[in-house]
N, C-alpha and C. Protein backbone atom coordinates (compact mmCIF):
# COMPACT_ATOMS: atom_id res chain seq x y z
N UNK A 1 -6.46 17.45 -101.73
CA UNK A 1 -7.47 17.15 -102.73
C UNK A 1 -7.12 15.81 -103.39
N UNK A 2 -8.15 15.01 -103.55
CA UNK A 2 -8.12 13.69 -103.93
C UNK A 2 -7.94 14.11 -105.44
N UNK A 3 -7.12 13.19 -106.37
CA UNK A 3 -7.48 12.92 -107.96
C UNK A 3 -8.45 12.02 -108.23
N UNK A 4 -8.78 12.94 -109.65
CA UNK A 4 -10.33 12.02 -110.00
C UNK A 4 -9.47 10.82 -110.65
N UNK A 5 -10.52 9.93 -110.15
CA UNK A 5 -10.21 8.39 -110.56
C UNK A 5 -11.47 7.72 -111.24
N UNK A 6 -11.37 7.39 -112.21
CA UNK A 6 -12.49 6.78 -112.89
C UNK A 6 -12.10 5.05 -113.03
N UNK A 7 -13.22 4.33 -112.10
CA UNK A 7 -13.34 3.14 -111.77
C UNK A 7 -13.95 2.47 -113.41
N UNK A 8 -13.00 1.96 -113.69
CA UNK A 8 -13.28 0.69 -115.60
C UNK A 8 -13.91 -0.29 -115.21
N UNK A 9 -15.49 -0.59 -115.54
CA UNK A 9 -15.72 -2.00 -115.56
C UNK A 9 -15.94 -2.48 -117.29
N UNK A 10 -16.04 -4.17 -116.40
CA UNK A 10 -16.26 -4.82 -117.93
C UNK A 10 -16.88 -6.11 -117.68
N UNK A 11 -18.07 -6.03 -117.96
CA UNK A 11 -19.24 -7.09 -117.27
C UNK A 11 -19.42 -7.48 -115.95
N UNK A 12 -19.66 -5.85 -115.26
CA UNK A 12 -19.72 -5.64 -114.08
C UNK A 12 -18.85 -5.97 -113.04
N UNK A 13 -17.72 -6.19 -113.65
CA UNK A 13 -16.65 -6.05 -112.68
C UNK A 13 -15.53 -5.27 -112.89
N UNK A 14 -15.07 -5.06 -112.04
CA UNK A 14 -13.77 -3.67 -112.09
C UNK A 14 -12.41 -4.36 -112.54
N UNK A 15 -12.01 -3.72 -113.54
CA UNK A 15 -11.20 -4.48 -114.60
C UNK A 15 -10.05 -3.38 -114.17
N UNK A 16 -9.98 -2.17 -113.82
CA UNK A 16 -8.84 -1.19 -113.37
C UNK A 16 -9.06 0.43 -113.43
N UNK A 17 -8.43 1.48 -113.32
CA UNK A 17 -8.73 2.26 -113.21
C UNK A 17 -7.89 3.51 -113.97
N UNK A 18 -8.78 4.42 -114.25
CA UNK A 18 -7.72 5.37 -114.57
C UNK A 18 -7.81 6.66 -113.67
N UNK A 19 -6.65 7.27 -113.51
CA UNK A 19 -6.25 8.63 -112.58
C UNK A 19 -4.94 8.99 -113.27
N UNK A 20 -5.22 10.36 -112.90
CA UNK A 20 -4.12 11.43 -113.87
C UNK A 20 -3.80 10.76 -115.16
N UNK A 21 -4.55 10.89 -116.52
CA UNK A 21 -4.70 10.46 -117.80
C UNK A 21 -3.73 9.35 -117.88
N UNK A 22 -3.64 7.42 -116.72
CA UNK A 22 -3.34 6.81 -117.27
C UNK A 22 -3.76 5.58 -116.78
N UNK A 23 -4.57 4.82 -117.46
CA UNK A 23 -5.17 3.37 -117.21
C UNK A 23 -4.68 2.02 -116.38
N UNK A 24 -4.44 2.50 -115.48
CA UNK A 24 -4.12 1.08 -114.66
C UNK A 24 -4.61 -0.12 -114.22
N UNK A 25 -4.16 -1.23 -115.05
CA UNK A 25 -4.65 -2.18 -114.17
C UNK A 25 -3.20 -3.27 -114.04
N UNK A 26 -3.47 -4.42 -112.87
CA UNK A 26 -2.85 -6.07 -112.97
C UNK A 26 -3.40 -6.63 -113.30
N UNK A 27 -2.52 -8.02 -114.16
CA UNK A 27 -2.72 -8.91 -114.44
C UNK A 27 -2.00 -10.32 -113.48
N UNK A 28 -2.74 -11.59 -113.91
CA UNK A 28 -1.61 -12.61 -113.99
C UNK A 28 -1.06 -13.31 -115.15
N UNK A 29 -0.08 -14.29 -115.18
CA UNK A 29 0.54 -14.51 -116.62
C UNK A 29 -0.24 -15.01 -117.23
N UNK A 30 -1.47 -16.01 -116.46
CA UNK A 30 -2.69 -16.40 -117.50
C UNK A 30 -3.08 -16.08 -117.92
N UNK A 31 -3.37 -14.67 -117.92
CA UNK A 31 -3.91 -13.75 -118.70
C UNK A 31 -3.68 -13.42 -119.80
N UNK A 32 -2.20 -13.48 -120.14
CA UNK A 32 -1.72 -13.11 -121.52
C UNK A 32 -1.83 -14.23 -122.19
N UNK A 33 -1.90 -13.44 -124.10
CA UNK A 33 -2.38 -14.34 -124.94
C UNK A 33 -1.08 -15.41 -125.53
N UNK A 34 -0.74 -16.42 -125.78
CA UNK A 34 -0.09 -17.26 -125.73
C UNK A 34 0.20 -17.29 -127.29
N UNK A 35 -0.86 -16.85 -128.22
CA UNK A 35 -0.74 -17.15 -130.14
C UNK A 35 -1.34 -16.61 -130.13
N UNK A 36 -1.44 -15.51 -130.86
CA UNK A 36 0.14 -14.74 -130.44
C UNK A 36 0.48 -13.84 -129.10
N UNK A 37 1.50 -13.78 -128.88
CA UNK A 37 1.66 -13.30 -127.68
C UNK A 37 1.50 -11.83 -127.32
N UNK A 38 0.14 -11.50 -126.62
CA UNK A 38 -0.54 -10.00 -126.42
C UNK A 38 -0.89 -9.88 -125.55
N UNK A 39 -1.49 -8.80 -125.11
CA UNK A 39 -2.56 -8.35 -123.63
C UNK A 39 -3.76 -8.06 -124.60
N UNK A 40 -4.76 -8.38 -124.04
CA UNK A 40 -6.33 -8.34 -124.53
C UNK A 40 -6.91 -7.63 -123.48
N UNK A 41 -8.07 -6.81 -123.83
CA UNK A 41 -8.98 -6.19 -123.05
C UNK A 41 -10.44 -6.26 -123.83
N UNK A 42 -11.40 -6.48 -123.17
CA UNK A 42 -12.49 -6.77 -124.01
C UNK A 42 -13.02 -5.28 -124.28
N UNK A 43 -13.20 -5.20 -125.63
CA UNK A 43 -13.64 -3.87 -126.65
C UNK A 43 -14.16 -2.75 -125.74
N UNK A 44 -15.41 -2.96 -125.02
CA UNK A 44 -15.91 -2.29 -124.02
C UNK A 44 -15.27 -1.33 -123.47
N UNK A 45 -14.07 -1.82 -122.63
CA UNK A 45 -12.81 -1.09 -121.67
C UNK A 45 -11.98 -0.24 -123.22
N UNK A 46 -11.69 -0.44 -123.39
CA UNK A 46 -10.83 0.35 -124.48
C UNK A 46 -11.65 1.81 -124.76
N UNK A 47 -13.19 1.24 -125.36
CA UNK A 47 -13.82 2.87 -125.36
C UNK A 47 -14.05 3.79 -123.81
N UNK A 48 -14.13 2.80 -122.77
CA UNK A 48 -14.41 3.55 -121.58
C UNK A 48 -12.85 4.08 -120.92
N UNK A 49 -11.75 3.39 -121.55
CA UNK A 49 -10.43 4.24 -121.26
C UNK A 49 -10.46 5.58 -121.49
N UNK A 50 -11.05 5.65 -123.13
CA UNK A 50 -10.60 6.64 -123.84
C UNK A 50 -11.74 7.60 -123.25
N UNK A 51 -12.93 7.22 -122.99
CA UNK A 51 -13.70 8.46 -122.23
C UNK A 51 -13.79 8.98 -120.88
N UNK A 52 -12.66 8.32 -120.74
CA UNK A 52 -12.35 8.55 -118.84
C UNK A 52 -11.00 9.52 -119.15
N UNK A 53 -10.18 9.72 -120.37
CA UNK A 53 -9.49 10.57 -120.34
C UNK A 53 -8.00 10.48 -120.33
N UNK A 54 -7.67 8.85 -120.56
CA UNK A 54 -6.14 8.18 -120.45
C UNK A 54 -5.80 8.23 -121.68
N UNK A 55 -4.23 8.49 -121.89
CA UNK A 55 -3.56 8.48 -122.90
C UNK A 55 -2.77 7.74 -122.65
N UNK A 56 -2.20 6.59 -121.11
CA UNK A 56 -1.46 5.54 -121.28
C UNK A 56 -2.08 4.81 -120.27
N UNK A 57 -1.37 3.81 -120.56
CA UNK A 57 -2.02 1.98 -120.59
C UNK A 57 -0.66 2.16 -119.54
N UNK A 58 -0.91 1.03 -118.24
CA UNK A 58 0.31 0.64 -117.43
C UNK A 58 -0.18 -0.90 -116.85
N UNK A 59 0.45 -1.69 -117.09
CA UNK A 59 -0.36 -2.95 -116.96
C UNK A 59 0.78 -3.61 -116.18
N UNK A 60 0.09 -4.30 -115.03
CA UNK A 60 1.50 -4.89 -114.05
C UNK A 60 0.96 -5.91 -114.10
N UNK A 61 1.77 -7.00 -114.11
CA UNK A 61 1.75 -8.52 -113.76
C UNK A 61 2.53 -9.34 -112.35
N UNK A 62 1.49 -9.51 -111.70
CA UNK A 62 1.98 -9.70 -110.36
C UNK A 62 2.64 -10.88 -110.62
N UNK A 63 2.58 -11.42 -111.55
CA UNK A 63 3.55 -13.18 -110.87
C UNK A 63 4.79 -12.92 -111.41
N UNK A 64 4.71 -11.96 -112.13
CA UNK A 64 6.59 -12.02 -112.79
C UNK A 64 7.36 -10.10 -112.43
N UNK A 65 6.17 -9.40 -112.29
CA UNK A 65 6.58 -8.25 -111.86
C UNK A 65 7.12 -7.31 -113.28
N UNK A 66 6.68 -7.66 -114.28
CA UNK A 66 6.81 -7.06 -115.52
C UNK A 66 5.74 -5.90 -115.26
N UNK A 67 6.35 -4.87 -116.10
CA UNK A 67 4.56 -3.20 -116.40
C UNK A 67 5.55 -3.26 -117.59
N UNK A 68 3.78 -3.06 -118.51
CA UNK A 68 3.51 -2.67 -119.70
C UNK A 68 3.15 -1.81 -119.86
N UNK A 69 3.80 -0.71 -121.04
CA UNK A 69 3.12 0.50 -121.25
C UNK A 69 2.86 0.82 -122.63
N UNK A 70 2.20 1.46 -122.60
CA UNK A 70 1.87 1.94 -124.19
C UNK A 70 0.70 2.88 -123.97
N UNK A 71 0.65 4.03 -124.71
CA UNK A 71 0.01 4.97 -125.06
C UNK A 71 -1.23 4.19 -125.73
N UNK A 72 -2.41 4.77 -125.20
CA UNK A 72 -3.92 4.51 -126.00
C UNK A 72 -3.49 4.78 -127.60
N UNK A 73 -2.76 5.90 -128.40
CA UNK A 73 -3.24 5.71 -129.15
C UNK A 73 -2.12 4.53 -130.42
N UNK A 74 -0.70 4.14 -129.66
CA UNK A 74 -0.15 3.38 -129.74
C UNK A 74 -1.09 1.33 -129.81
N UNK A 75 -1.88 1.51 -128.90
CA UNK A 75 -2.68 0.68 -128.91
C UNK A 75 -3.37 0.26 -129.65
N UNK A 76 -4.37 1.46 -129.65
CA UNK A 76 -5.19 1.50 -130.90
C UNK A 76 -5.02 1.02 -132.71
N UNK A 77 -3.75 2.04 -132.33
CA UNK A 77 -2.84 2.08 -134.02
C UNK A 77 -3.00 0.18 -134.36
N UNK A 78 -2.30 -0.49 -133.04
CA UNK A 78 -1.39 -1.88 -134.22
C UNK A 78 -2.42 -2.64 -133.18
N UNK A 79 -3.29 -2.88 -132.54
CA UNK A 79 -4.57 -3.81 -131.80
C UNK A 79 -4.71 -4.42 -133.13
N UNK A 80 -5.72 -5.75 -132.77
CA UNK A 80 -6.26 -6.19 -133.53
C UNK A 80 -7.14 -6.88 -132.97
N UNK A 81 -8.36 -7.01 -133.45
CA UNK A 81 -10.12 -7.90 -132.78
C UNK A 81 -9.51 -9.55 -133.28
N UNK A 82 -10.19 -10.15 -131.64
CA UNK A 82 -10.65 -11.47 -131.77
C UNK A 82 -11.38 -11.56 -130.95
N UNK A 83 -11.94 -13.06 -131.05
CA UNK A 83 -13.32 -13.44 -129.98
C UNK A 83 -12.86 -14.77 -129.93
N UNK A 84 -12.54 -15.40 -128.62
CA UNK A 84 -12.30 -16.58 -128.71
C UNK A 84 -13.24 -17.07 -127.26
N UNK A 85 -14.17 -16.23 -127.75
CA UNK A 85 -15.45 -17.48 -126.69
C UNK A 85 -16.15 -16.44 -125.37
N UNK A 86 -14.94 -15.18 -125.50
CA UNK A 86 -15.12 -14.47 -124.77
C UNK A 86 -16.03 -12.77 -124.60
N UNK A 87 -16.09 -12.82 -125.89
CA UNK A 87 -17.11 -11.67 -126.26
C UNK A 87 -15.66 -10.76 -127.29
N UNK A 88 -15.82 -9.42 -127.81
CA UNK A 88 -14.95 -9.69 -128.65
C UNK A 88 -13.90 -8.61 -128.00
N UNK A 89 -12.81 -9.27 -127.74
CA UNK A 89 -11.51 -8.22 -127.54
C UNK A 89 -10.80 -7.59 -128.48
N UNK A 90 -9.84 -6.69 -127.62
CA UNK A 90 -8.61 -5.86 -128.74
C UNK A 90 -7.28 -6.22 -127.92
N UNK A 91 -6.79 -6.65 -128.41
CA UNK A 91 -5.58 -7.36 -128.42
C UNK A 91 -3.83 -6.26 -128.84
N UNK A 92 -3.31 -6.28 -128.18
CA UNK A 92 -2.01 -5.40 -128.83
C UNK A 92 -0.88 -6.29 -128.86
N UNK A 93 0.05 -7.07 -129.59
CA UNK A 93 1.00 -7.32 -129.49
C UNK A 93 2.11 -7.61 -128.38
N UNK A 94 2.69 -8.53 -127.87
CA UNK A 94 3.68 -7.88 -126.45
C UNK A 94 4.92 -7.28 -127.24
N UNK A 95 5.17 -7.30 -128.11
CA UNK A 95 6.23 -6.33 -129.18
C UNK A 95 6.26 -5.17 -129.26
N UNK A 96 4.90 -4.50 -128.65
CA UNK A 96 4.11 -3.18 -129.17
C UNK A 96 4.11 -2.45 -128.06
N UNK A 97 4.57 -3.19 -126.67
CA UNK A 97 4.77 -2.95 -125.24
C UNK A 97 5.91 -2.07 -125.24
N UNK A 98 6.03 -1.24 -124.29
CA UNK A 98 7.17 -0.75 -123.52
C UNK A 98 7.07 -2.16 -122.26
N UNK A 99 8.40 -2.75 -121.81
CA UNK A 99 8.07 -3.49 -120.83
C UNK A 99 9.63 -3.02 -119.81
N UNK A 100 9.07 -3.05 -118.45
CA UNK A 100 9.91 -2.76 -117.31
C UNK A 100 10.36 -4.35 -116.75
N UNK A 101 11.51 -4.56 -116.45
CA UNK A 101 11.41 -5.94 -115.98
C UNK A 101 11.45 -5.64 -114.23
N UNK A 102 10.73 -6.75 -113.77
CA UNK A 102 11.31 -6.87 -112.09
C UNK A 102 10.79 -5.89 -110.95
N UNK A 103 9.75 -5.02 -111.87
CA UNK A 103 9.09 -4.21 -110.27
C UNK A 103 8.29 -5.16 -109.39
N UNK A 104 8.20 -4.73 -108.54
CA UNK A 104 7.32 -5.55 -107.00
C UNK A 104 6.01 -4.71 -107.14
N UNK A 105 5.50 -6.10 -107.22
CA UNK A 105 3.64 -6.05 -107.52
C UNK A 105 3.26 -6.39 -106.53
N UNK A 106 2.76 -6.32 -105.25
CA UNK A 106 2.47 -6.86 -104.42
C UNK A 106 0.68 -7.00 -104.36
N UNK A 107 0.30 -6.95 -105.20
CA UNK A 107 -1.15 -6.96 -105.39
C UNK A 107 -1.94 -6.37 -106.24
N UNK A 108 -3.11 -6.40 -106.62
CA UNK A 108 -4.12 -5.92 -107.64
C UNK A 108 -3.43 -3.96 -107.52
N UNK A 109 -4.04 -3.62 -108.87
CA UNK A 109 -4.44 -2.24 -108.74
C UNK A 109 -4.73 -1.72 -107.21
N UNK A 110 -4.64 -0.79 -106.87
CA UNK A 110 -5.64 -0.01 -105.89
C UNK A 110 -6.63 0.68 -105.75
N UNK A 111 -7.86 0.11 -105.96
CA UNK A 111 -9.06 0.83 -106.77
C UNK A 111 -9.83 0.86 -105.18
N UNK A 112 -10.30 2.22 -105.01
CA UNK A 112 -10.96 2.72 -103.73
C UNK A 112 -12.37 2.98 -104.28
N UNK A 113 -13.13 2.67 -104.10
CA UNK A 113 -14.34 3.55 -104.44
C UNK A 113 -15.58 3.49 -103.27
N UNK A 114 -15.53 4.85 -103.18
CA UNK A 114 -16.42 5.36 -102.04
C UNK A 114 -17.56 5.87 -102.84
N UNK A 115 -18.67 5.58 -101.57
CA UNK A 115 -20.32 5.83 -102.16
C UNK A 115 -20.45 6.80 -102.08
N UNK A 116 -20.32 7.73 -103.89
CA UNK A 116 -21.17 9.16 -103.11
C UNK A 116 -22.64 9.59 -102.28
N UNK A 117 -23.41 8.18 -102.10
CA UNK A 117 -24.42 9.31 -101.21
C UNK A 117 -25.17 7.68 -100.67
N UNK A 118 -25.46 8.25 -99.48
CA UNK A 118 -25.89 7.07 -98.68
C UNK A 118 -27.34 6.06 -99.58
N UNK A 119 -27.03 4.53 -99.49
CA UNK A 119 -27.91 3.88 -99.96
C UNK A 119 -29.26 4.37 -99.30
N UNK A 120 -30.49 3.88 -100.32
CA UNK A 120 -31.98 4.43 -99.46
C UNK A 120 -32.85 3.01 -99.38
N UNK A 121 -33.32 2.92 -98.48
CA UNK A 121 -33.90 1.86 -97.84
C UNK A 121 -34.72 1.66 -98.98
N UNK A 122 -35.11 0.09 -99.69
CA UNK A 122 -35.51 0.04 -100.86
C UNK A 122 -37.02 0.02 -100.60
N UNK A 123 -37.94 -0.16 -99.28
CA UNK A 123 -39.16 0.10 -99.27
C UNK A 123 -39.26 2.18 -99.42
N UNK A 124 -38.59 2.62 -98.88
CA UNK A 124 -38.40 3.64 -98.70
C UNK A 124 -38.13 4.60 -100.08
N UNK A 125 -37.66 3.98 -101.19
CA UNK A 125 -37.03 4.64 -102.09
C UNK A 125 -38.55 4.44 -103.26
N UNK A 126 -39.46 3.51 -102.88
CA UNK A 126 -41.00 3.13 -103.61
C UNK A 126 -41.94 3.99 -103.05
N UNK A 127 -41.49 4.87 -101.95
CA UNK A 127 -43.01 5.32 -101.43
C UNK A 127 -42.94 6.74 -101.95
């Protein structure tokens, strides 16, 4: 039996996933915030974590091989909102991290998602 996996988007694209109550996604180091130094997720993903059923955050960074962890509600607690052009994120601290040094990332998340039910021919789906 497969685990349910709930596929996270965030302006229609798949930002990571959660399975067995914990939110996975990669990053790269560009990604992190520089002043001050955090992981951001835009607002959106944060409520669709929490209704997909995760209670931890695991965030890998493929160029340096660092995972971040922290509990949603660890997150939540010390986050803080900004918008810097990007619509408005929540931001956590890298202080606020559990951080692993040196695992092998060899690529994105592994997000599978299969069609539950065959597409319908779009003249076909009007008649």
């Amino acid at each position: 039996m497969q685990p349910d996996i709930s596929i996270i988007r965030a302006s229609g694209r798949v930002v990571g996933r959660v399975e067995g109550g914990v939110f996975y996604r990669t990053i790269r180091t560009r990604h992190i915030l520089r002043a001050p130094p955090a992981l951001a997720f835009e607002a959106e993903v944060i409520g669709e974590i929490e209704a997909a059923g995760a209670g931890q955050m695991v965030i890998g960074n493929v160029d340096t091989g660092r995972i971040y962890r922290s509990t949603l509600e660890n997150f939540q607690r010390y986050c803080f909102m900004l918008d810097r052009g990007y619509g408005p994120q929540l931001a956590l601290p890298l202080s606020r991290w559990n951080v692993d040094e040196g695992q092998e990332i060899t690529g994105p998340a592994p997000v599978r998602v299969e069609a539950p039910h065959e597409q319908l021919d779009f003249f076909e789906a009007l008649s």
